[in-house]
Protein backbone atom coordinates (compact mmCIF):
# COMPACT_ATOMS: atom_id res chain seq x y z
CA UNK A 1 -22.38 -0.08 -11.21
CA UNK A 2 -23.96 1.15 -8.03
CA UNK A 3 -27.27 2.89 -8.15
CA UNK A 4 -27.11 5.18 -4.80
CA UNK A 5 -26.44 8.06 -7.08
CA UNK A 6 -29.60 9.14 -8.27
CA UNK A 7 -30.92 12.28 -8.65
CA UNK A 8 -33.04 13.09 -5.37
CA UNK A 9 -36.43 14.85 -6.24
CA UNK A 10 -36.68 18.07 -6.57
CA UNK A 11 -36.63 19.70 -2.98
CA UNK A 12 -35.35 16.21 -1.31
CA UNK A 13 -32.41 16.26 1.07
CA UNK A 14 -29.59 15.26 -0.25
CA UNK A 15 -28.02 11.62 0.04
CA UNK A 16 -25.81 11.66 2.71
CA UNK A 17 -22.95 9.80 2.14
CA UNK A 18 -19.98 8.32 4.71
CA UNK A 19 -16.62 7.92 3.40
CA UNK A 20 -15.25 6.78 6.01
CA UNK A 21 -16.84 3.39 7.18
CA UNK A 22 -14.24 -0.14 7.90
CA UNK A 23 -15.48 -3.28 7.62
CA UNK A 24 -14.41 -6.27 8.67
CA UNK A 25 -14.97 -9.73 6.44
CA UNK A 26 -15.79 -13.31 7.89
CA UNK A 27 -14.08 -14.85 5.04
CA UNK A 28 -10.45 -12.47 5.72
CA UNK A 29 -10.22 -14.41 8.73
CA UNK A 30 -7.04 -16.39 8.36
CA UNK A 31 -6.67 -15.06 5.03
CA UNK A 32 -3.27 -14.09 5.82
CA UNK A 33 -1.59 -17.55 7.21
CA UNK A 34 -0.14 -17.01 10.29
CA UNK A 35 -0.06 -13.37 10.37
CA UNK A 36 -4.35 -13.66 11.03
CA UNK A 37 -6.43 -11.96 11.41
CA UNK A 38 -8.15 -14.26 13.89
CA UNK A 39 -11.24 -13.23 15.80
CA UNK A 40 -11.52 -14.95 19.33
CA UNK A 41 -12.32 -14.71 23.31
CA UNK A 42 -10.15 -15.31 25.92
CA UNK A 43 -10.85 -17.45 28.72
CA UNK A 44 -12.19 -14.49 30.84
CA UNK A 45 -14.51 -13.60 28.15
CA UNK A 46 -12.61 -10.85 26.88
CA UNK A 47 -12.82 -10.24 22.67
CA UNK A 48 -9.45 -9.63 20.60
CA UNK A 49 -8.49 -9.55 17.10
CA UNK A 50 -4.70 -10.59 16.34
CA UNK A 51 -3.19 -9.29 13.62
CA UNK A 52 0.43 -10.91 13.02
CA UNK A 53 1.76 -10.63 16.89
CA UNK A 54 -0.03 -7.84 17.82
CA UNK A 55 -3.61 -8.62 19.87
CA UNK A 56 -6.24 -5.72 19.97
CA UNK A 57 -8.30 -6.51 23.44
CA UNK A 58 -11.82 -5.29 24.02
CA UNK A 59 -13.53 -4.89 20.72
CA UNK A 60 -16.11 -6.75 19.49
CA UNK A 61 -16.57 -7.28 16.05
CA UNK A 62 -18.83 -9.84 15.61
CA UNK A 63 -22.80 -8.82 15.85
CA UNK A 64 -21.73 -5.63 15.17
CA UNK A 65 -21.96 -3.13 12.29
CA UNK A 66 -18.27 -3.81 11.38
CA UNK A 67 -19.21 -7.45 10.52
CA UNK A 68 -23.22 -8.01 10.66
CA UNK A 69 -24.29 -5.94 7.09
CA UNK A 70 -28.33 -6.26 9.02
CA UNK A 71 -26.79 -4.24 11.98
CA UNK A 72 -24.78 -1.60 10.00
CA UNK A 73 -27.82 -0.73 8.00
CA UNK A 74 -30.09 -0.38 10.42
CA UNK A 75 -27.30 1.91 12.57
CA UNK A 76 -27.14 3.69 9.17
CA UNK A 77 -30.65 4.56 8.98
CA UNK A 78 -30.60 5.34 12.95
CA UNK A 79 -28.04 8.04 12.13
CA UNK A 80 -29.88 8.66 8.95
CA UNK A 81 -26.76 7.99 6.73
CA UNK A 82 -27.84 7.03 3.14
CA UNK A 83 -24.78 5.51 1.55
CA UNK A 84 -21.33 4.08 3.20
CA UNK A 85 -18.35 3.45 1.39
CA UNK A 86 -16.87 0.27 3.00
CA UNK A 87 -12.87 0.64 2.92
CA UNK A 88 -10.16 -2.16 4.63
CA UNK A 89 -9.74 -2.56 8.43
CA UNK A 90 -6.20 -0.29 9.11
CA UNK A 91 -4.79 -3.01 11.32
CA UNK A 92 -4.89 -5.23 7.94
CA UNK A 93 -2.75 -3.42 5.52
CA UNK A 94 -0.27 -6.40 5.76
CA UNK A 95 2.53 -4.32 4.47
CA UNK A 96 5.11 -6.28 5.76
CA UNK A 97 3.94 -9.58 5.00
CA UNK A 98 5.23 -11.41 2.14
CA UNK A 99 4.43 -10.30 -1.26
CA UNK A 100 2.07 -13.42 -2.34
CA UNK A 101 0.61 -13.90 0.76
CA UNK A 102 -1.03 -9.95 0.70
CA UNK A 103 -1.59 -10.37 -2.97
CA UNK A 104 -3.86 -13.83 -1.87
CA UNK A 105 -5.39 -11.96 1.13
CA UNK A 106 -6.13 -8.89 -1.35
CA UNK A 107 -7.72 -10.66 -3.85
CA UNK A 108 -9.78 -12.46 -1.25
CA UNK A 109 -11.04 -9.41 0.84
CA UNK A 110 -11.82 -7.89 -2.89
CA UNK A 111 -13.90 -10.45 -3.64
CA UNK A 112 -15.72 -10.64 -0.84
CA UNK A 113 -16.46 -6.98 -0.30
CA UNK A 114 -17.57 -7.18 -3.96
CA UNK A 115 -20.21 -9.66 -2.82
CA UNK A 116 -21.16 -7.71 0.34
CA UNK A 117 -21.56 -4.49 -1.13
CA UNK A 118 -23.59 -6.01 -4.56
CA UNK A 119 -26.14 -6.97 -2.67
CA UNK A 120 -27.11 -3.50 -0.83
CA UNK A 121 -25.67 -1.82 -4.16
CA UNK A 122 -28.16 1.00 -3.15
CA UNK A 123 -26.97 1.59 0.42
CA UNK A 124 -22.88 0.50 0.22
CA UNK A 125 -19.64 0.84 -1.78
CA UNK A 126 -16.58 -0.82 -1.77
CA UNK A 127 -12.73 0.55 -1.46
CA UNK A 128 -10.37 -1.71 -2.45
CA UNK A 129 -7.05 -3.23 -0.27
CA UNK A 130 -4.07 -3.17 -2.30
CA UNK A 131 -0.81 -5.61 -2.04
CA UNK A 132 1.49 -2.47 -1.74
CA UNK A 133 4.78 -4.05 -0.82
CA UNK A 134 4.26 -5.15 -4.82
CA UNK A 135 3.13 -1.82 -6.94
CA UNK A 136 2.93 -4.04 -9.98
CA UNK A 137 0.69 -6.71 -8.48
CA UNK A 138 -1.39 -3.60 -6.50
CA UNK A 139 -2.03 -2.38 -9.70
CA UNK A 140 -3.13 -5.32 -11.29
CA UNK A 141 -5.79 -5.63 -8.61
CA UNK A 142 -6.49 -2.29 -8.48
CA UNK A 143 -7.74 -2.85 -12.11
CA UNK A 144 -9.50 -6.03 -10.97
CA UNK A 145 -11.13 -4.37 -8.27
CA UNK A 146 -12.42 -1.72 -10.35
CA UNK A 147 -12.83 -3.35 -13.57
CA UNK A 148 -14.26 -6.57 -12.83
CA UNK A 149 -15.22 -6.38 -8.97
CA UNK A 150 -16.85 -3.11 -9.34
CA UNK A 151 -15.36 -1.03 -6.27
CA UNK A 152 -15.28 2.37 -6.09
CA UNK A 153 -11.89 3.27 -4.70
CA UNK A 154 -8.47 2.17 -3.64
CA UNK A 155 -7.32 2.54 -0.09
CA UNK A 156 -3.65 2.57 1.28
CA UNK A 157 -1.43 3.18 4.50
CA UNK A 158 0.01 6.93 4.96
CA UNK A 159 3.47 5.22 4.48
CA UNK A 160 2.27 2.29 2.57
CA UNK A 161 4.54 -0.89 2.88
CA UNK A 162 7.10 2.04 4.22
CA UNK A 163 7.32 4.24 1.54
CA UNK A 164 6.35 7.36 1.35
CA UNK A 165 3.52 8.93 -1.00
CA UNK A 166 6.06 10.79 -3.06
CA UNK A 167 7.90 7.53 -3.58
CA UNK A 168 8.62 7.25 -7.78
CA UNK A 169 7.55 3.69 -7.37
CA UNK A 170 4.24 4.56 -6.35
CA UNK A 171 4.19 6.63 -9.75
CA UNK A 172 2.75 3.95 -11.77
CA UNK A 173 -0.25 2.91 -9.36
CA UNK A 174 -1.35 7.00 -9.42
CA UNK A 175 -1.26 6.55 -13.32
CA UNK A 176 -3.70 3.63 -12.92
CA UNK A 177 -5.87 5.47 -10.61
CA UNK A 178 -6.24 8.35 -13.06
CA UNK A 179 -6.79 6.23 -16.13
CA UNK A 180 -9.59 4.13 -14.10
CA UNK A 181 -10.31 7.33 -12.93
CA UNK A 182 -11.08 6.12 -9.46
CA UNK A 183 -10.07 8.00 -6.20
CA UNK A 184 -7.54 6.85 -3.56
CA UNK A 185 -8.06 7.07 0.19
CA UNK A 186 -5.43 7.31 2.75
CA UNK A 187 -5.59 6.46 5.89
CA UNK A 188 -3.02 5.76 8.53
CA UNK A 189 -2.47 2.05 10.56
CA UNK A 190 -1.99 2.15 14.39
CA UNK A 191 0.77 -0.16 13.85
CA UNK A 192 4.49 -0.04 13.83
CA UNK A 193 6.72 -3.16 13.16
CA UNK A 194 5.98 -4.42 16.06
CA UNK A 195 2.50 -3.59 16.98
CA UNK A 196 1.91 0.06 18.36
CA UNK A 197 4.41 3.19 18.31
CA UNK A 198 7.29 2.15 20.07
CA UNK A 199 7.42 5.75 21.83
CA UNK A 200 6.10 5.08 24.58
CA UNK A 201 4.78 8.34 25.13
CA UNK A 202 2.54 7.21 22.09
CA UNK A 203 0.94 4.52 24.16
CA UNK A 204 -0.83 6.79 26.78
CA UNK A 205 -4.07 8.12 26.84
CA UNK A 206 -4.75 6.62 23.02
CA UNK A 207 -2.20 9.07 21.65
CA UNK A 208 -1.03 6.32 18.95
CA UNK A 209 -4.72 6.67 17.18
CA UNK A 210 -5.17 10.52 18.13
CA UNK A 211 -1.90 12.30 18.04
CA UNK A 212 -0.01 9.42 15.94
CA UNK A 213 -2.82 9.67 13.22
CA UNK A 214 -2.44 12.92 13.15
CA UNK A 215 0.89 13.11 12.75
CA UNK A 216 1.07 10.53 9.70
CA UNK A 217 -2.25 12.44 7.66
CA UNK A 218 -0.08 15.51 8.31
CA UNK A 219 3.39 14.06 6.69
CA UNK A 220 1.29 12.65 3.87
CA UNK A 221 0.10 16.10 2.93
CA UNK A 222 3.30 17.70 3.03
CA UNK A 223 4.38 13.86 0.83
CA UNK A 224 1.71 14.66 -1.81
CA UNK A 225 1.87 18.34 -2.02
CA UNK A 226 5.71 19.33 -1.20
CA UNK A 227 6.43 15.62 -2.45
CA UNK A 228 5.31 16.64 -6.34
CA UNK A 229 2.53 13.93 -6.57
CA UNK A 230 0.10 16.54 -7.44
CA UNK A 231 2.40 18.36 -9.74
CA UNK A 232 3.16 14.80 -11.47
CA UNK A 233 -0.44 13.52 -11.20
CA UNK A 234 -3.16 16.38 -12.16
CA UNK A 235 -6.04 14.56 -12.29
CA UNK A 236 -4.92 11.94 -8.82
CA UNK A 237 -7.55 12.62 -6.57
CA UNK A 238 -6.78 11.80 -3.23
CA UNK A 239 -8.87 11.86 0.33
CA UNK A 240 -7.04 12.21 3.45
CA UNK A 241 -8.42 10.70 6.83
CA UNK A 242 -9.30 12.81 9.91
CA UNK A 243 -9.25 15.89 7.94
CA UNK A 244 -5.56 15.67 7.17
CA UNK A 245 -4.30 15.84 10.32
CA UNK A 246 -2.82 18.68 11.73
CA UNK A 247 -1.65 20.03 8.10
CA UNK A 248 -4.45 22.68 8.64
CA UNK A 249 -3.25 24.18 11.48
CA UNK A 250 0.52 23.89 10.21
CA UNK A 251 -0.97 25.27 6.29
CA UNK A 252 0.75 28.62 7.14
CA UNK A 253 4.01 27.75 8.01
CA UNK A 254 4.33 24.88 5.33
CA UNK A 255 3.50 27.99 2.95
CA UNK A 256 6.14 29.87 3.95
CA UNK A 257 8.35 27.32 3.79
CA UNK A 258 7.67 26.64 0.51
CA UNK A 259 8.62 30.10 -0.83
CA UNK A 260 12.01 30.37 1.05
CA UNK A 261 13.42 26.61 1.59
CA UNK A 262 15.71 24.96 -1.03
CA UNK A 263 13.95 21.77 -1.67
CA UNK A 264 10.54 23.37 -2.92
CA UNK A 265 10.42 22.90 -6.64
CA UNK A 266 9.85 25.75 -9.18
CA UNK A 267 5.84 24.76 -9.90
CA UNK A 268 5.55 24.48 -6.06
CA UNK A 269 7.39 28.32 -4.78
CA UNK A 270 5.43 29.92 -8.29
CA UNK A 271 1.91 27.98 -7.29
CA UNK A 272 2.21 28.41 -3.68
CA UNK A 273 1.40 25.38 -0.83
CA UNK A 274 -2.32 26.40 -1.09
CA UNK A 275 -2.61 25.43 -4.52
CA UNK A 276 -2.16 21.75 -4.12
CA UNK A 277 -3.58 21.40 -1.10
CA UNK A 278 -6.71 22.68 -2.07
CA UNK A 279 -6.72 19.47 -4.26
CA UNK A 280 -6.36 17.31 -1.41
CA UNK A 281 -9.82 15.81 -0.55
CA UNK A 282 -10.23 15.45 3.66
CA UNK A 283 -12.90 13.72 5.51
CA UNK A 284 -14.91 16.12 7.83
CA UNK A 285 -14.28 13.36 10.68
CA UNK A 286 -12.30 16.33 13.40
CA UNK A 287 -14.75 16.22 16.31
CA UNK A 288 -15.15 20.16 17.01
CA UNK A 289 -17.13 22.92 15.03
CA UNK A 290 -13.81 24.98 15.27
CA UNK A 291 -11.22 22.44 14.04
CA UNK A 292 -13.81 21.83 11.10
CA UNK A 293 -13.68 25.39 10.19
CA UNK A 294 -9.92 25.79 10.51
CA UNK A 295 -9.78 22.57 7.79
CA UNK A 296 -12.67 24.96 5.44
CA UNK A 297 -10.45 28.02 6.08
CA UNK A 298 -7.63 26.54 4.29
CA UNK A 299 -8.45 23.62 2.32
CA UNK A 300 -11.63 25.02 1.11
CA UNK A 301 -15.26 23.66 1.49
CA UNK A 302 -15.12 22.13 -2.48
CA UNK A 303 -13.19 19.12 -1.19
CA UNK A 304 -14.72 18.12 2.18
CA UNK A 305 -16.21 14.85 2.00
CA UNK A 306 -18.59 13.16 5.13
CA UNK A 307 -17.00 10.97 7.20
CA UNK A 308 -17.85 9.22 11.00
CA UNK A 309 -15.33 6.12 11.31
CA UNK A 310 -18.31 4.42 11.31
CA UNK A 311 -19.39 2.30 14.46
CA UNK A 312 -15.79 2.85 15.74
CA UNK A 313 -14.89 3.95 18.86
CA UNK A 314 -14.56 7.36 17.83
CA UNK A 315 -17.53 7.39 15.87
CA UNK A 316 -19.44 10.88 14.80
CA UNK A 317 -22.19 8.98 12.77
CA UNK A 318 -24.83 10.86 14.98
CA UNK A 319 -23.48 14.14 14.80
CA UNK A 320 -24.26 14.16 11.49
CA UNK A 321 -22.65 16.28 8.22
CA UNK A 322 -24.65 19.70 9.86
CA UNK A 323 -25.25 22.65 7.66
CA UNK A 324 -22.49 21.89 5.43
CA UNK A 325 -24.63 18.92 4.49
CA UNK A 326 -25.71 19.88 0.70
CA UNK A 327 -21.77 20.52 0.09
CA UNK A 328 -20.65 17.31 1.53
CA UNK A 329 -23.40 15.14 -0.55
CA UNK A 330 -22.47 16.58 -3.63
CA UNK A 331 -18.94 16.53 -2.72
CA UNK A 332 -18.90 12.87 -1.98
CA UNK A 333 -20.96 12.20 -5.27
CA UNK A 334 -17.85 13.67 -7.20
CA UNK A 335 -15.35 12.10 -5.35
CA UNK A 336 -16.94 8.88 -5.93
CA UNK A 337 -18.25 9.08 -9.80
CA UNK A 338 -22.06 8.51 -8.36
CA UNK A 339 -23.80 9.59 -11.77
């Protein structure tokens, strides 16, 4: 196990710690066959990444923190961040591609982030990718992961291999996650079937990763909490992306809906919408002092983890956790079993 958990002296700061942190893996290139990911330049110098058919232009991966561990931990100690937990790229969920083929690229991006983070085990953790268009063989290397790997956390797709979190098949895999008693992370993918949203209203102004995010964190709330999974699954804990999308600002109308619409079930009109969300986990990563107290107004401050989407282009490593900072540590150190 990972040392980064230990006790700070007496009138230290607190670790901070980044939940939110993607890496990308030399060794998952071409992990996947056909579907990628490959890593290239075109003629006019221009970067992409391909992921199946779909081509992300412009970003630049290698010799930076998303690939170079020397470069990510010195940007970590630039924006004095103590600890990252390393999760999956989103564009390399794979949950379309055929069952054995995400099971081999899995088990290879497992192993390798086992490797990457075991060597800086005081600086970096490890989330692990999942085969979910296979629950059985996603739990079986969810227990690898955990078990023999030694990674910290699972990490899925808001609709993972198109299902939805309330999904009975994903019942089993939430069983596994409480008896490893690990945490799962959720975080959407910017792609549809066929690359981005196919509304095109989706594809202006980056609205697929800032609206379209938002809109997938919010339905997996309303999956997990109106869905039953935390009714079913007490001790499932589960950290949303971006603060849960817009499910704050909608937490007052999705409460009233659950006391007067037909579908709510009996635990969920007696307990209220509050009561499950507030044992939701989000990541503080919202961009605005106001938005971030909206999120503590309703979900509460006791489930608030750091997070900066780290080296992204979106990136709030340098704005830092602010005066919620001693909440978010120890936060962070529950969420993740740091001892």
């Amino acid at each position: 196990m990972s040392d980064v958990a230990s006790d700070s002296p007496a009138g230290s700061a607190p670790k901070i710690v980044d939940v939110h942190a993607h890496a990308v893996l030399e060794v998952s290139l071409g992990a996947a066959g056909a579907a990628g990911p490959e890593l290239g330049v075109t003629e006019d110098g221009t970067p992409f990444y391909r992921v199946g058919e779909y081509v992300l232009r412009g970003v630049r991966y290698r010799g930076s923190p998303f690939m170079d561990v020397d470069v990510r931990l010195a940007a970590m100690d630039a924006a004095g961040i103590d600890v990252q937990l390393l999760s999956p790229n989103p564009l390399t969920y794979f949950g379309r591609l055929d069952a054995d083929a995400a099971i081999g690229f899995a088990r290879t991006h497992n192993d390798a982030l086992a490797a990457l983070v075991g060597k800086h085990s005081d600086r970096l953790l490890g989330a692990a990718q999942l085969p979910m268009q296979d629950v059985p063989a996603a739990i079986a290397e969810l227990r690898r992961s955990v078990r023999d790997l030694g990674l910290r956390a699972a990490y899925i797709d808001t609709d993972p291999a198109g299902r939805t979190l309330d999904d009975p098949a994903l019942d089993p895999l939430y069983e596994a996650l409480v008896d490893l008693d690990v945490p799962l992370f959720v975080h959407p993918t910017p792609l549809g079937e066929q690359g981005p949203p196919d509304d095109v209203r989706l594809r202006r102004f980056d609205l697929d990763l800032l609206f379209g995010f938002a809109r997938d964190e919010t339905l997996a709330v309303a999956a997990l909490v109106c869905g039953g999974i935390l009714e079913r699954h007490p001790g499932l804990d589960v950290c949303i992306s971006h603060g849960g999308g817009a499910a704050a600002f909608l937490a007052g109308r999705l409460a009233r809906a659950v006391e007067v619409r037909p579908w709510a079930s009996k635990a969920l009109r007696e307990n209220g919408f509050a009561h499950y969300y507030r044992q939701l986990w989000f990541d503080t990563h919202v961009h605005d002092a106001g938005s971030l107290e909206l999120l503590a107004s309703h979900a509460g401050t006791e489930r608030l983890v750091f997070g900066t989407n780290f080296a992204g282009w979106d990136s709030g490593a340098h704005d830092g956790p602010g005066p919620l900072a001693p909440t978010l540590a120890a936060n962070a150190a529950r969420l993740l079993r740091l001892p």
